[in-house]
N, C-alpha and C. Protein backbone atom coordinates (compact mmCIF):
# COMPACT_ATOMS: atom_id res chain seq x y z
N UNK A 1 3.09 -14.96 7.61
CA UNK A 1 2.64 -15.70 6.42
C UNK A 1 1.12 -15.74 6.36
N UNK A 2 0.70 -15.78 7.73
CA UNK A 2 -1.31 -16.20 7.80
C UNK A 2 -1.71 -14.15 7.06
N UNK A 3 -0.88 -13.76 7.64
CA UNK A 3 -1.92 -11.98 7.25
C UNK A 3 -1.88 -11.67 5.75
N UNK A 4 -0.43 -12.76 5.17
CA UNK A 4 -0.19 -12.46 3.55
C UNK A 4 -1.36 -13.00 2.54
N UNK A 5 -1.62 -14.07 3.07
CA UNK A 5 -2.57 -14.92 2.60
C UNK A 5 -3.76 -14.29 2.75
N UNK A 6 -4.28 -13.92 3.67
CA UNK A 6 -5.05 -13.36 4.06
C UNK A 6 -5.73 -11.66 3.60
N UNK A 7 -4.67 -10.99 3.89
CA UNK A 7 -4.30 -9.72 3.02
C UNK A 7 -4.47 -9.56 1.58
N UNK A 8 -4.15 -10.63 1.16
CA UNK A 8 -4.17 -10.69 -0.18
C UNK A 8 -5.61 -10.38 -0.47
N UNK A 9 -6.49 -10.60 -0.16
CA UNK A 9 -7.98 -10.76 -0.53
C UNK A 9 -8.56 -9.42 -0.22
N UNK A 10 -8.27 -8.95 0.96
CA UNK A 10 -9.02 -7.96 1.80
C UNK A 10 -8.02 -7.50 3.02
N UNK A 11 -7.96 -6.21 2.91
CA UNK A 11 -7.28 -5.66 4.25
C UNK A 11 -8.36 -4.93 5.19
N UNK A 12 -8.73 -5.55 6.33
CA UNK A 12 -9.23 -4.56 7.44
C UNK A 12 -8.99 -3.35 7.75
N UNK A 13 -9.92 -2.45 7.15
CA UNK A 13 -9.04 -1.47 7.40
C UNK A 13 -8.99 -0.95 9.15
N UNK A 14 -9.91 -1.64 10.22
CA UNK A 14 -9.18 -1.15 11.80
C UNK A 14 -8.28 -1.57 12.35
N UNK A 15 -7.55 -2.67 11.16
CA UNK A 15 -6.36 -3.09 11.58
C UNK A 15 -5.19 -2.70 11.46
N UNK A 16 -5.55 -1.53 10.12
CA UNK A 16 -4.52 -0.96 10.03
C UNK A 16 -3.86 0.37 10.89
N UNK A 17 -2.93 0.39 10.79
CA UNK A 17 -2.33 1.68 11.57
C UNK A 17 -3.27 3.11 11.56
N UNK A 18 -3.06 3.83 12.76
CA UNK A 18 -3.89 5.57 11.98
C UNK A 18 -3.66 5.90 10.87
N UNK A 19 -2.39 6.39 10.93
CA UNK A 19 -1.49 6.70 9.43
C UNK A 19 -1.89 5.95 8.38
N UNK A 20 -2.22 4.78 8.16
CA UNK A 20 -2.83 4.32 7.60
C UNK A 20 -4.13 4.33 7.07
N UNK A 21 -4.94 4.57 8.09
CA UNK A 21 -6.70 4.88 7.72
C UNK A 21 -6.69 5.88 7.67
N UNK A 22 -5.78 7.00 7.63
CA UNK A 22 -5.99 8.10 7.47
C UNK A 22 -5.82 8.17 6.07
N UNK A 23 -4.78 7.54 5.58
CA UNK A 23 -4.70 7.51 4.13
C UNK A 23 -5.47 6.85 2.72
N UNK A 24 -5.72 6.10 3.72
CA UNK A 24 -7.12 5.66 3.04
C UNK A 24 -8.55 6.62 2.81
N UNK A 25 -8.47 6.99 4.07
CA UNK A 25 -9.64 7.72 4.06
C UNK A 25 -9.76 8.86 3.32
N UNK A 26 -8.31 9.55 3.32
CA UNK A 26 -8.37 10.88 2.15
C UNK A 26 -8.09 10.45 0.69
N UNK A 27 -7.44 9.35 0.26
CA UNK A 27 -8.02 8.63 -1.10
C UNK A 27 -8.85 8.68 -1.32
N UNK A 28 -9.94 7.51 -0.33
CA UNK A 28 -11.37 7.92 -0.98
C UNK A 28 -11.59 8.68 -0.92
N UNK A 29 -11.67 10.00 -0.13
CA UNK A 29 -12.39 11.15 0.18
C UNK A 29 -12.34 12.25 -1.26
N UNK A 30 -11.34 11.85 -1.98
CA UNK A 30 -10.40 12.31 -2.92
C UNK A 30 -11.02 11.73 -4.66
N UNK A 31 -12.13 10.52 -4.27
CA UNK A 31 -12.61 9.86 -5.15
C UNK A 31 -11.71 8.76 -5.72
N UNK A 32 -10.49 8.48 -5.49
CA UNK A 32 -10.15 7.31 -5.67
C UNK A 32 -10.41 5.95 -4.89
N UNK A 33 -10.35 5.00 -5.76
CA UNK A 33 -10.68 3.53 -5.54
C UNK A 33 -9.15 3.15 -4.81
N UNK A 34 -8.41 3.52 -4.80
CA UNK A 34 -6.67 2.48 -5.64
C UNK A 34 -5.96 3.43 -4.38
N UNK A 35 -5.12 2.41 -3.73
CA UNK A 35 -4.23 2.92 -3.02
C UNK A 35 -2.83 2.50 -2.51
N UNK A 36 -1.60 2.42 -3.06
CA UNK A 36 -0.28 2.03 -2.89
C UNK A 36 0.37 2.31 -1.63
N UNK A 37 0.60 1.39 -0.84
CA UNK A 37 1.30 1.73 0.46
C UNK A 37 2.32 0.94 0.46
N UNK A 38 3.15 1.29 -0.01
CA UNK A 38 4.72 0.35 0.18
C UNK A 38 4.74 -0.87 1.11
N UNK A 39 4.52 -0.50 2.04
CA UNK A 39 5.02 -1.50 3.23
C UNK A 39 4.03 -2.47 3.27
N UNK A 40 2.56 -2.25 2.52
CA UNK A 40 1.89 -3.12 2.68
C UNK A 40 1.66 -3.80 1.18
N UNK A 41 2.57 -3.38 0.09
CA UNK A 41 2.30 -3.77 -0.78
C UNK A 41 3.82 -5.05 -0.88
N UNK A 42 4.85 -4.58 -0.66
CA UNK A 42 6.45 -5.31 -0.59
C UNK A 42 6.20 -6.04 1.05
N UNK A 43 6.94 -7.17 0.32
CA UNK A 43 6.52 -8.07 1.81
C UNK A 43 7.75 -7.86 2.51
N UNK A 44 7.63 -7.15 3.96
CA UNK A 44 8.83 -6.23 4.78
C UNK A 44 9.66 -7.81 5.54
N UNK A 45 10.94 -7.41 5.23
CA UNK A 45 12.30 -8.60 5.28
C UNK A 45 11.85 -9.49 4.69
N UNK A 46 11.56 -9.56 3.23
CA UNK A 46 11.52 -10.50 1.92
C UNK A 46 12.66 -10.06 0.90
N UNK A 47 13.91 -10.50 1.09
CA UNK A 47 14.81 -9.31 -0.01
C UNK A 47 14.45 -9.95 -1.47
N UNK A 48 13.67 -10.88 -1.68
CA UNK A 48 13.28 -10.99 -3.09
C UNK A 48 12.34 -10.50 -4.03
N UNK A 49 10.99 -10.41 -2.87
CA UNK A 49 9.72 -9.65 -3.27
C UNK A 49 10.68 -8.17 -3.20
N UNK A 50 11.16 -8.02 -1.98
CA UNK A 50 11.75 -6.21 -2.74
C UNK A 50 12.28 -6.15 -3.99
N UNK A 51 13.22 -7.03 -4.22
CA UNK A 51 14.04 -6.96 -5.52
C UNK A 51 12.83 -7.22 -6.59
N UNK A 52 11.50 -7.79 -6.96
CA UNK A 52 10.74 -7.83 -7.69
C UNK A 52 9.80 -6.92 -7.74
N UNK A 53 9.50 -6.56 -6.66
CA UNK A 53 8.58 -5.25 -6.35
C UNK A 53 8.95 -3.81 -6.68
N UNK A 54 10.12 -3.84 -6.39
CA UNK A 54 10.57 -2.35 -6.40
C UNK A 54 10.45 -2.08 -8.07
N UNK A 55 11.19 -2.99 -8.61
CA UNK A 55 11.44 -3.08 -10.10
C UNK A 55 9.89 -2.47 -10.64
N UNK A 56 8.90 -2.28 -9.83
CA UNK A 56 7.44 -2.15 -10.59
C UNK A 56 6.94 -0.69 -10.02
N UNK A 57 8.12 -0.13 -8.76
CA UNK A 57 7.72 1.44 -8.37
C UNK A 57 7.84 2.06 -9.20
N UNK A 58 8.89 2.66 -9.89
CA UNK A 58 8.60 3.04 -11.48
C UNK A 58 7.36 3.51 -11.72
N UNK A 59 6.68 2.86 -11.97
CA UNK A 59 5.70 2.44 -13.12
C UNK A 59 3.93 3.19 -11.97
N UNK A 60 4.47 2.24 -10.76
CA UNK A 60 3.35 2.62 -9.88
C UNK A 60 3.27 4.26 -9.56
N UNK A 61 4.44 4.78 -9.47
CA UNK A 61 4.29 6.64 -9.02
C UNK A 61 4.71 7.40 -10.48
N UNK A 62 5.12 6.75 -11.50
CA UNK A 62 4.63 7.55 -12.50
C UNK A 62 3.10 7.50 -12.99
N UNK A 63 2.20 6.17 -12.74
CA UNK A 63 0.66 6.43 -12.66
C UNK A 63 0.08 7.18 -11.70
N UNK A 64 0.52 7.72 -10.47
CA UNK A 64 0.13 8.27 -9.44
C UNK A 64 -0.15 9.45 -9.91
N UNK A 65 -1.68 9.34 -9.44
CA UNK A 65 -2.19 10.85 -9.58
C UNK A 65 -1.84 11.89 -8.32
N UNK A 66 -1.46 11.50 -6.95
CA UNK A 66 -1.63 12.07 -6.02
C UNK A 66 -0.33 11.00 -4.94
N UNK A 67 0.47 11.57 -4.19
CA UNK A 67 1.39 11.06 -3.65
C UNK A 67 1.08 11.86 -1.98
N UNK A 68 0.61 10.96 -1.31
CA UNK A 68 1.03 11.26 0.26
C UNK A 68 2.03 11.04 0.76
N UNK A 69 2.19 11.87 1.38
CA UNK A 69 3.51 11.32 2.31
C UNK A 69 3.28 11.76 4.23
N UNK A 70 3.78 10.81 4.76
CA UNK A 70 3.11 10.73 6.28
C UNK A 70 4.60 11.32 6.94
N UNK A 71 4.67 12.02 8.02
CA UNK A 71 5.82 12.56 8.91
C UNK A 71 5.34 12.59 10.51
């Protein structure tokens, strides 16, 4: 609950995972501002924010200019 609150404002990015700053980093690198990461956008074992969130993926990867995907 403290990182949601928190998160909300500003994410660190050395807190985040590699996979993570890696993806960040080729966004910007890429000239975008804006970056959608599921897991950090849907609050993980919230089945309500999923059920409200998801309802808005749609919308978020049909604006997507560029889709990573990590393996």
């Amino acid at each position: 609950e403290k990182n949601i609150k928190q998160w909300q404002s500003i994410i660190p990015i050395h807190e985040l995972s590699a996979v993570f700053q890696d993806a960040v980093y080729t966004t910007h690198a890429m000239g975008f501002n804006f970056i959608w990461i599921d897991s950090l956008c849907i609050i993980q074992d919230d089945p309500q924010d999923w059920l409200q969130e998801s309802k808005a993926m749609c919308q978020v990867y049909k604006g997507a200019v560029c889709n990573i995907a990590a393996s």
